[in-house]
N, C-alpha and C. Protein backbone atom coordinates (compact mmCIF):
# COMPACT_ATOMS: atom_id res chain seq x y z
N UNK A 1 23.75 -12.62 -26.44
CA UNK A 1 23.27 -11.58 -25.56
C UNK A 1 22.07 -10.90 -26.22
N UNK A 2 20.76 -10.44 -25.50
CA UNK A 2 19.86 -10.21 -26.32
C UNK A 2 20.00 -8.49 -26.02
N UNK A 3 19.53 -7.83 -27.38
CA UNK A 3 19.68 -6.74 -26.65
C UNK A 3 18.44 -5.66 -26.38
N UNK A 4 18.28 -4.58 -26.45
CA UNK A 4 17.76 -3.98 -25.40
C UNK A 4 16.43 -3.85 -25.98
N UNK A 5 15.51 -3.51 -25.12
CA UNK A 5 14.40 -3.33 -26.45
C UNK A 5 14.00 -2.53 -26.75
N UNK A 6 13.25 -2.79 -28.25
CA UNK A 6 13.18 -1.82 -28.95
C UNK A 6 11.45 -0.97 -28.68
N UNK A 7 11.87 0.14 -28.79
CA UNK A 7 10.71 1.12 -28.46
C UNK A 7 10.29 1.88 -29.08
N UNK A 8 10.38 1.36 -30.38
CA UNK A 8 10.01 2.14 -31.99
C UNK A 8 8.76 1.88 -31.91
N UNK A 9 7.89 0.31 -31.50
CA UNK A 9 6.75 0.29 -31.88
C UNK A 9 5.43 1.01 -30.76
N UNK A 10 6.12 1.49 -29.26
CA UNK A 10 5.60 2.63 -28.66
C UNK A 10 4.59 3.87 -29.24
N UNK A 11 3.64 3.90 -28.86
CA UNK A 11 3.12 5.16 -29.40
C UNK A 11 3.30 6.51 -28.74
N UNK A 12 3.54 7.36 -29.65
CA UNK A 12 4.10 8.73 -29.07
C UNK A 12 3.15 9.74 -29.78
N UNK A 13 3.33 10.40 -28.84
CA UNK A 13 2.36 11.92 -29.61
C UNK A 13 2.99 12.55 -30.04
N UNK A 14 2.14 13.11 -30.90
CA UNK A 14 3.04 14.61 -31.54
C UNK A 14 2.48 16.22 -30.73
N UNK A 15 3.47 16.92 -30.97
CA UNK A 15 2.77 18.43 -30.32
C UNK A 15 1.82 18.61 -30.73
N UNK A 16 0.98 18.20 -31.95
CA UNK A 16 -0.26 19.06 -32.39
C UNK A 16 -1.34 17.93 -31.76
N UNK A 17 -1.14 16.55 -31.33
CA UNK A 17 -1.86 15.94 -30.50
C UNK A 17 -2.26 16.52 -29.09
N UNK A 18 -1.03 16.37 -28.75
CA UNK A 18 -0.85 17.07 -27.06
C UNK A 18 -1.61 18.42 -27.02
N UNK A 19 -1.79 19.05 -28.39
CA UNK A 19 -2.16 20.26 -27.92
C UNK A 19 -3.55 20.32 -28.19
N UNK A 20 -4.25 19.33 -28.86
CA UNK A 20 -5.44 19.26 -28.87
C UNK A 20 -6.01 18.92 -27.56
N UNK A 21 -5.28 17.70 -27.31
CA UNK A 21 -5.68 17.34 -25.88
C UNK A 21 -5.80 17.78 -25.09
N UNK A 22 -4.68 19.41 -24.56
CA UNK A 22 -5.11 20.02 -23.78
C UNK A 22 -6.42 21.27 -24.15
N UNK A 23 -6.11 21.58 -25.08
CA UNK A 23 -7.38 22.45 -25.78
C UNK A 23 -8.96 21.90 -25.21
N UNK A 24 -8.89 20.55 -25.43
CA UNK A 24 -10.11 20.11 -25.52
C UNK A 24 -10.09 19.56 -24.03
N UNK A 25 -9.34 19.66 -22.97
CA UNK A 25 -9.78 18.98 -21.79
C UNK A 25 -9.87 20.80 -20.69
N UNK A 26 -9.41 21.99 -21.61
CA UNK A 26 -9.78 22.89 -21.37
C UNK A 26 -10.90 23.52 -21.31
N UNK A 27 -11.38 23.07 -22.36
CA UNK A 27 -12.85 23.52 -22.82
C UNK A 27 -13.93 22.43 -21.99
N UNK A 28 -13.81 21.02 -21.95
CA UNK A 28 -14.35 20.31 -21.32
C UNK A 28 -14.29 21.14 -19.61
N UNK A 29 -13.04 21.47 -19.27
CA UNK A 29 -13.47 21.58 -17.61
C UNK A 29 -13.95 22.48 -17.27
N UNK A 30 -13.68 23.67 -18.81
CA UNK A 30 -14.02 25.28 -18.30
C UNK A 30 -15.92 25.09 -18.27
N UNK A 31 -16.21 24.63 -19.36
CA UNK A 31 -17.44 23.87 -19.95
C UNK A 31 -18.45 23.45 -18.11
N UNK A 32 -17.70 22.91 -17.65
CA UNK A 32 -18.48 21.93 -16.72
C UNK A 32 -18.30 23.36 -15.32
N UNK A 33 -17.31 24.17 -15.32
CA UNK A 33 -17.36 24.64 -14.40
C UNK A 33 -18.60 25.82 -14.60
N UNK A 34 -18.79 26.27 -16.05
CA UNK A 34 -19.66 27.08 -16.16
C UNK A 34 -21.28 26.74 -16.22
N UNK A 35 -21.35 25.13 -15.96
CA UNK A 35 -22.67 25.00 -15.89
C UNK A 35 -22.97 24.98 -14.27
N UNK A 36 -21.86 24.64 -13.53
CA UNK A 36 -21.81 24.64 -12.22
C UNK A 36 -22.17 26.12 -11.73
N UNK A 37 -21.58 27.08 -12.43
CA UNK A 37 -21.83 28.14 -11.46
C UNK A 37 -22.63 28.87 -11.84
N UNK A 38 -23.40 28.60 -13.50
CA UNK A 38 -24.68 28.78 -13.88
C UNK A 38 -25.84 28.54 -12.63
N UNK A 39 -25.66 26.99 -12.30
CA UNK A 39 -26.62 26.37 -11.40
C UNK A 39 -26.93 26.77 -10.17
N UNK A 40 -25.68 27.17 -10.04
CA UNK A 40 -25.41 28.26 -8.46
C UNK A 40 -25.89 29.44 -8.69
N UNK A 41 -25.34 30.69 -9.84
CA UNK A 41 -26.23 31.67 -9.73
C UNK A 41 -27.39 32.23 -9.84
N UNK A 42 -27.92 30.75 -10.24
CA UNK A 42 -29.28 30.71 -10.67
C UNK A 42 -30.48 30.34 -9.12
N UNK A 43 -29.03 30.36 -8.22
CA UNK A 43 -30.20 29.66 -6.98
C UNK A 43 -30.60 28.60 -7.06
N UNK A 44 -30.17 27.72 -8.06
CA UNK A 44 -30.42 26.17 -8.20
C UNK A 44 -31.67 26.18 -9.15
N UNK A 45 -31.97 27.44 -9.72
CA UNK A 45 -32.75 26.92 -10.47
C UNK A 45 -32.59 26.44 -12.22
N UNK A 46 -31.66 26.51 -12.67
CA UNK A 46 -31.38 27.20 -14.35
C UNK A 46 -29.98 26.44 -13.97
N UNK A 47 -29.36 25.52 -14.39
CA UNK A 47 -30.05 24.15 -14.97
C UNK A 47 -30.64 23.23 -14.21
N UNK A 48 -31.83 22.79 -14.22
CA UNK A 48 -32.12 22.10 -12.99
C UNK A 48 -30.94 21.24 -12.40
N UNK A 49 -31.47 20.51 -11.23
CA UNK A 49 -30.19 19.90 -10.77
C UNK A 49 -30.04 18.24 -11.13
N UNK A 50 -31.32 17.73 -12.40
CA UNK A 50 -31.35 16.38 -12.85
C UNK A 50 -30.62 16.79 -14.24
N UNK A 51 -30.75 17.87 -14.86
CA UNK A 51 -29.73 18.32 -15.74
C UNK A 51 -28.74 18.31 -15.69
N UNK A 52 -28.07 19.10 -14.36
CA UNK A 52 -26.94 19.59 -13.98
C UNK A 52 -25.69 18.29 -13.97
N UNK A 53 -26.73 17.24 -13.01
CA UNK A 53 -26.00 15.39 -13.40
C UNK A 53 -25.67 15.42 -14.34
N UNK A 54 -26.77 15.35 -15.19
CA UNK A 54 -26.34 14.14 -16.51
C UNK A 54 -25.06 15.20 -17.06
N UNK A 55 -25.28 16.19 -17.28
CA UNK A 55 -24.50 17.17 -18.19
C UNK A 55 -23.02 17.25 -17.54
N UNK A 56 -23.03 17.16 -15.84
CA UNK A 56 -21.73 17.19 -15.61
C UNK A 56 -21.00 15.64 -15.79
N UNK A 57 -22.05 14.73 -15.55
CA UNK A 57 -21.48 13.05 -15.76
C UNK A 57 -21.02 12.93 -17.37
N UNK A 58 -21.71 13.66 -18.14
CA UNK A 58 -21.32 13.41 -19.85
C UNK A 58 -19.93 14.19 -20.07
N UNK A 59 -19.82 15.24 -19.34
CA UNK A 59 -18.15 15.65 -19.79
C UNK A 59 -17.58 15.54 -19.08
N UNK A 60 -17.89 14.25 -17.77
CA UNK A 60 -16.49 14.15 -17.01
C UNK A 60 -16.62 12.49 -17.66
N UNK A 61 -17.48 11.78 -18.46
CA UNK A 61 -16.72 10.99 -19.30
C UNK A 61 -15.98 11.14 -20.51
N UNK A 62 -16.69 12.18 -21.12
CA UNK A 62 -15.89 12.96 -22.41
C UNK A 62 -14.21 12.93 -22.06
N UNK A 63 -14.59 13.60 -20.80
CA UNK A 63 -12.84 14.17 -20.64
C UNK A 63 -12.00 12.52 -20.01
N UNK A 64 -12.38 11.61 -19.45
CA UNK A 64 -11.97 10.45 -19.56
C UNK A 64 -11.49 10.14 -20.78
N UNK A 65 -12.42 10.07 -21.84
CA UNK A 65 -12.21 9.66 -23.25
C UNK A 65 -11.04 10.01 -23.99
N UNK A 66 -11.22 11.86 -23.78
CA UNK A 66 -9.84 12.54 -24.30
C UNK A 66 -8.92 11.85 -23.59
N UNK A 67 -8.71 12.14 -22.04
CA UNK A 67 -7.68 11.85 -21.10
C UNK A 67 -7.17 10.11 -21.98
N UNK A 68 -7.68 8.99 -22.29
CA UNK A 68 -7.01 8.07 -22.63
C UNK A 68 -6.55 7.98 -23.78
N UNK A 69 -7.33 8.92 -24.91
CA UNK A 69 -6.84 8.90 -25.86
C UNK A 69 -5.74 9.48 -26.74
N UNK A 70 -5.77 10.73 -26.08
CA UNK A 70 -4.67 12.05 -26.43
C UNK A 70 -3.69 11.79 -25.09
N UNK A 71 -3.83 11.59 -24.62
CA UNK A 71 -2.03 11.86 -23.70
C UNK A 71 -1.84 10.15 -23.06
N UNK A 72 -2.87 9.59 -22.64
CA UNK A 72 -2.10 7.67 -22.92
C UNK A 72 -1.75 6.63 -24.39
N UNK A 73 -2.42 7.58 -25.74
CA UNK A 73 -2.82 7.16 -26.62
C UNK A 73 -3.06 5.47 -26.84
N UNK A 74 -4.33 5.59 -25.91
CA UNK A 74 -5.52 4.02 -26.04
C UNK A 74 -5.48 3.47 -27.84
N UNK A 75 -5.86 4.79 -28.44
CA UNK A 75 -6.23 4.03 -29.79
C UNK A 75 -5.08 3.54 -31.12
N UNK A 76 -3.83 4.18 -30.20
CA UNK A 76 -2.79 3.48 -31.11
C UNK A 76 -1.63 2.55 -30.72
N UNK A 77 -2.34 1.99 -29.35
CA UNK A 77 -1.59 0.73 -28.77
C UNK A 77 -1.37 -0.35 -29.44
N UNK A 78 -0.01 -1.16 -29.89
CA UNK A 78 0.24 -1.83 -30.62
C UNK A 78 -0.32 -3.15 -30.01
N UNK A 79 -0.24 -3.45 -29.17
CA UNK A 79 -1.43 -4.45 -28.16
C UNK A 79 -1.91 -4.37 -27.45
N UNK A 80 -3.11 -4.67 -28.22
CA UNK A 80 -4.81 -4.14 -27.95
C UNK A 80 -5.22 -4.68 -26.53
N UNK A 81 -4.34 -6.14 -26.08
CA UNK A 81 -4.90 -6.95 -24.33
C UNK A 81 -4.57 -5.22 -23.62
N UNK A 82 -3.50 -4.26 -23.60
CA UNK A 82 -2.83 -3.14 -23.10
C UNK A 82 -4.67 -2.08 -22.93
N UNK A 83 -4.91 -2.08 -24.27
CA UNK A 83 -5.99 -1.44 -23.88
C UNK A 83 -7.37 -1.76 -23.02
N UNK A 84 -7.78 -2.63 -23.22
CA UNK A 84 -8.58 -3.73 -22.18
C UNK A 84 -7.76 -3.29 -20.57
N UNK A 85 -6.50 -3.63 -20.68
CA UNK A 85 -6.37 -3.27 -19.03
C UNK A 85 -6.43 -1.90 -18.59
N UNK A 86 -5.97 -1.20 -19.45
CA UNK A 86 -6.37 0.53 -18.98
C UNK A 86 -7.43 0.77 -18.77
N UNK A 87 -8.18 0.52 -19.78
CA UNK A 87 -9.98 0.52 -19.75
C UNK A 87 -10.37 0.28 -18.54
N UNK A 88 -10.01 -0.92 -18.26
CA UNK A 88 -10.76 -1.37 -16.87
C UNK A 88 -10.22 -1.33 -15.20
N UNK A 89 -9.21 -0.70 -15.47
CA UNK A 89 -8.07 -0.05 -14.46
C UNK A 89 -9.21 1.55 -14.04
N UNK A 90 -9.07 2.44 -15.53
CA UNK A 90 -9.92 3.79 -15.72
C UNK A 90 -11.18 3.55 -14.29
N UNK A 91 -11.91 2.33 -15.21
CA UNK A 91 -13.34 2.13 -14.20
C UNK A 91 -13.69 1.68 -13.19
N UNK A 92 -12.93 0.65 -12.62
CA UNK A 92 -12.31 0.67 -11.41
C UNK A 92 -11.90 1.63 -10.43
N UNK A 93 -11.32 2.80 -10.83
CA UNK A 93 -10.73 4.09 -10.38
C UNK A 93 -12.43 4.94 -10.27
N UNK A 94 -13.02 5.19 -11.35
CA UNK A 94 -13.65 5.92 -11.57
C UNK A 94 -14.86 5.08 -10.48
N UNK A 95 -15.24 3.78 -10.53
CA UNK A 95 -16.06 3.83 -9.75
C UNK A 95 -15.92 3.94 -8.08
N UNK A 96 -14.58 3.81 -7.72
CA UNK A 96 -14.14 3.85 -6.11
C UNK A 96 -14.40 5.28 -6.26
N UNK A 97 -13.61 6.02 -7.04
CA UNK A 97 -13.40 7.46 -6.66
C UNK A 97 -14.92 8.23 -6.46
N UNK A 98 -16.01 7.77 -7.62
CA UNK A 98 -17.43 8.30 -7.41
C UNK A 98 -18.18 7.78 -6.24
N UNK A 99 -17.88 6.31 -5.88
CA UNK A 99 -18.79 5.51 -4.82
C UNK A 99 -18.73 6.41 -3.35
N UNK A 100 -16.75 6.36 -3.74
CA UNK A 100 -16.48 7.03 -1.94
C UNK A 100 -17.34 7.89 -2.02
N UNK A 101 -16.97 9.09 -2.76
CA UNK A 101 -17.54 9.85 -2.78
C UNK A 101 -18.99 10.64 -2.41
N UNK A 102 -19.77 9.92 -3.07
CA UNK A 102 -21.19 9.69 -2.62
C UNK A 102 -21.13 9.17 -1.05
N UNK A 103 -20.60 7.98 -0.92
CA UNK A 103 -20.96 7.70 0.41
C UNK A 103 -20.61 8.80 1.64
N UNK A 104 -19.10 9.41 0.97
CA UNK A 104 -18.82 10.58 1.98
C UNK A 104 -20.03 11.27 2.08
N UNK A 105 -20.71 11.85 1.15
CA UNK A 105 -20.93 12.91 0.98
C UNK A 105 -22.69 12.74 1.82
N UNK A 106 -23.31 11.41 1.82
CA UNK A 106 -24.51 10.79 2.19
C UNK A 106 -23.88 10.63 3.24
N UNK A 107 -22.80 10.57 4.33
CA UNK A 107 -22.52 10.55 5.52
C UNK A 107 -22.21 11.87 6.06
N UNK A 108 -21.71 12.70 5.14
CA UNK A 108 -21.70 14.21 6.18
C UNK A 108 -23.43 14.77 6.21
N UNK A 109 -23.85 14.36 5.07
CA UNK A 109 -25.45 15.73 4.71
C UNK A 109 -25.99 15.08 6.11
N UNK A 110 -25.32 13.83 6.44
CA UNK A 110 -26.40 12.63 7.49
C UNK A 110 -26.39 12.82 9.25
N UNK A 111 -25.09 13.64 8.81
CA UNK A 111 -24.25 13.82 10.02
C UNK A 111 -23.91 15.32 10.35
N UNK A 112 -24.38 16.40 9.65
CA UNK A 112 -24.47 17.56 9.61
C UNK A 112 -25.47 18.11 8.73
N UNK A 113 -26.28 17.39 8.31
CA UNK A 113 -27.33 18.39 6.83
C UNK A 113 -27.98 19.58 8.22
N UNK A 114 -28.59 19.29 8.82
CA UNK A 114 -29.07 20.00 9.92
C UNK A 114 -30.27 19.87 9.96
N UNK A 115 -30.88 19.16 9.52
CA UNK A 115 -32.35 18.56 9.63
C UNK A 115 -32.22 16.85 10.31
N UNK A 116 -33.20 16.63 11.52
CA UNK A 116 -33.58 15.22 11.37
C UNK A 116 -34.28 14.77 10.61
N UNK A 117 -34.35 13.47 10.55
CA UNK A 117 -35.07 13.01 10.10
C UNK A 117 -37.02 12.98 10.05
N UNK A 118 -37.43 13.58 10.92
CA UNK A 118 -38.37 13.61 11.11
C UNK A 118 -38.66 15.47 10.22
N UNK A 119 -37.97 15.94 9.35
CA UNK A 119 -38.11 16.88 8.98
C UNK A 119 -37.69 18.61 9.52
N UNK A 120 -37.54 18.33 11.17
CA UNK A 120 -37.57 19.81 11.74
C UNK A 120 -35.75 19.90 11.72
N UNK A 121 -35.92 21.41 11.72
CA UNK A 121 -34.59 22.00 11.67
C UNK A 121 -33.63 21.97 12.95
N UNK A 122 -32.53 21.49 12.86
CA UNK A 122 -31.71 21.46 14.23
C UNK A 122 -31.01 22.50 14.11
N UNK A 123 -31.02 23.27 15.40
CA UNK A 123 -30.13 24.47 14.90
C UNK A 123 -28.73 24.43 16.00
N UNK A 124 -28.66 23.66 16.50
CA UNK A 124 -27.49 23.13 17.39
C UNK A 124 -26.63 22.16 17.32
N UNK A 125 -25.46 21.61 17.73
CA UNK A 125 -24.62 20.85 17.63
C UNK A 125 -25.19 19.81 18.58
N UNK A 126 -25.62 19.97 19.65
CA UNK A 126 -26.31 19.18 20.86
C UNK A 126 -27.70 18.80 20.33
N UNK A 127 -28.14 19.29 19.66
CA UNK A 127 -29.64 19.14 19.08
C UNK A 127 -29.30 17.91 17.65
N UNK A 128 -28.01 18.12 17.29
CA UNK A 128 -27.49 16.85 16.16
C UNK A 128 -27.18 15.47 16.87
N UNK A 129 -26.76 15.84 17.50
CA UNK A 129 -25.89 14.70 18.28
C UNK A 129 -27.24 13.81 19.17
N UNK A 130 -28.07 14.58 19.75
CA UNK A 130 -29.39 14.10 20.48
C UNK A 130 -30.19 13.46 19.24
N UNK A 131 -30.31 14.14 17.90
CA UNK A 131 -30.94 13.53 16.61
C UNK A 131 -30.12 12.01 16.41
N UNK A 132 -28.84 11.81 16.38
CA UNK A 132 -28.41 10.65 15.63
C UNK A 132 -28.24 9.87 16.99
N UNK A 133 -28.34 10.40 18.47
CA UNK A 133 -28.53 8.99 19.31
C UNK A 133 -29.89 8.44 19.21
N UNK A 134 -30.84 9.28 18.74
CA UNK A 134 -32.07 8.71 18.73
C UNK A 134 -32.84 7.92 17.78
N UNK A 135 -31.52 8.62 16.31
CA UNK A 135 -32.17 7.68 15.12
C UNK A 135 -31.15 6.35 15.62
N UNK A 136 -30.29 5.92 15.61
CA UNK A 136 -29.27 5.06 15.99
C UNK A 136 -29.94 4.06 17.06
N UNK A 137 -30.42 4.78 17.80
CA UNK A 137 -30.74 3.73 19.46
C UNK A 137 -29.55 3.70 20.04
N UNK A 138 -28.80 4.60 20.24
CA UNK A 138 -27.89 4.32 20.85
C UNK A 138 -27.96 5.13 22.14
N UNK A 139 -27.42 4.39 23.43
CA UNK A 139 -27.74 5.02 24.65
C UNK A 139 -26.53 5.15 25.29
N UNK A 140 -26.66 6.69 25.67
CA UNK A 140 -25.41 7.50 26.20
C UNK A 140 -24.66 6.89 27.91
């Protein structure tokens, strides 16, 4: 009879891990929220908004980094194929979750920004709807 298995060679954290991890995914989010609302009270100007990217894309990979390393612990997996699949599980995730995203977000500004395309301001719901049958070709 074989018996059960053993789960000694598992990696486990210790409290002073866990507590870094949250320390530092604290500071990472508080970090990102304060450049956000820097950018906002600044009227968009202070940090610009090609700044504002990179700086929020660098600590929402940072905090990926922590996130696999301190609470899945990636770097003390006893087999390493284990880490390869998380890795690429992570980016997989990370790129659906950013792609949708964007695309949502390039379909509402598209579908409510309140400008046509031709630049002038729509200030109506009927004045949107008349904009995207006309960029579309589509006939009512």
């Amino acid at each position: 009879m074989k018996a059960a298995k053993d789960f000694s060679e598992a990696s486990k954290g210790t409290v002073y891990t866990y507590v870094i991890g949250y320390a530092l995914s604290l500071a990472l989010t508080g970090t990102a929220f304060w450049v956000a609302h820097k950018h906002v009270a600044s009227h968009h100007s202070f940090p610009t908004d090609t700044y504002l990217f990179w700086a929020l894309s660098a600590l929402a990979l940072t905090q990926l980094f922590v996130q696999l390393i301190f609470f899945l612990h990636l770097d003390r997996e006893s087999k390493p194929r284990w880490n390869s699949v998380v890795l690429a599980f992570a980016a997989v995730v990370v790129v659906i979750l950013v792609g949708g995203s964007i695309w949502i977000m390039t379909n509402l500004n598209y579908h409510h920004g309140g400008y046509g395309h031709s630049g002038h301001q729509l200030s109506s719901p009927s004045q949107t709807n008349t904009n995207i049958i006309k960029d579309e070709g589509v006939q009512p």
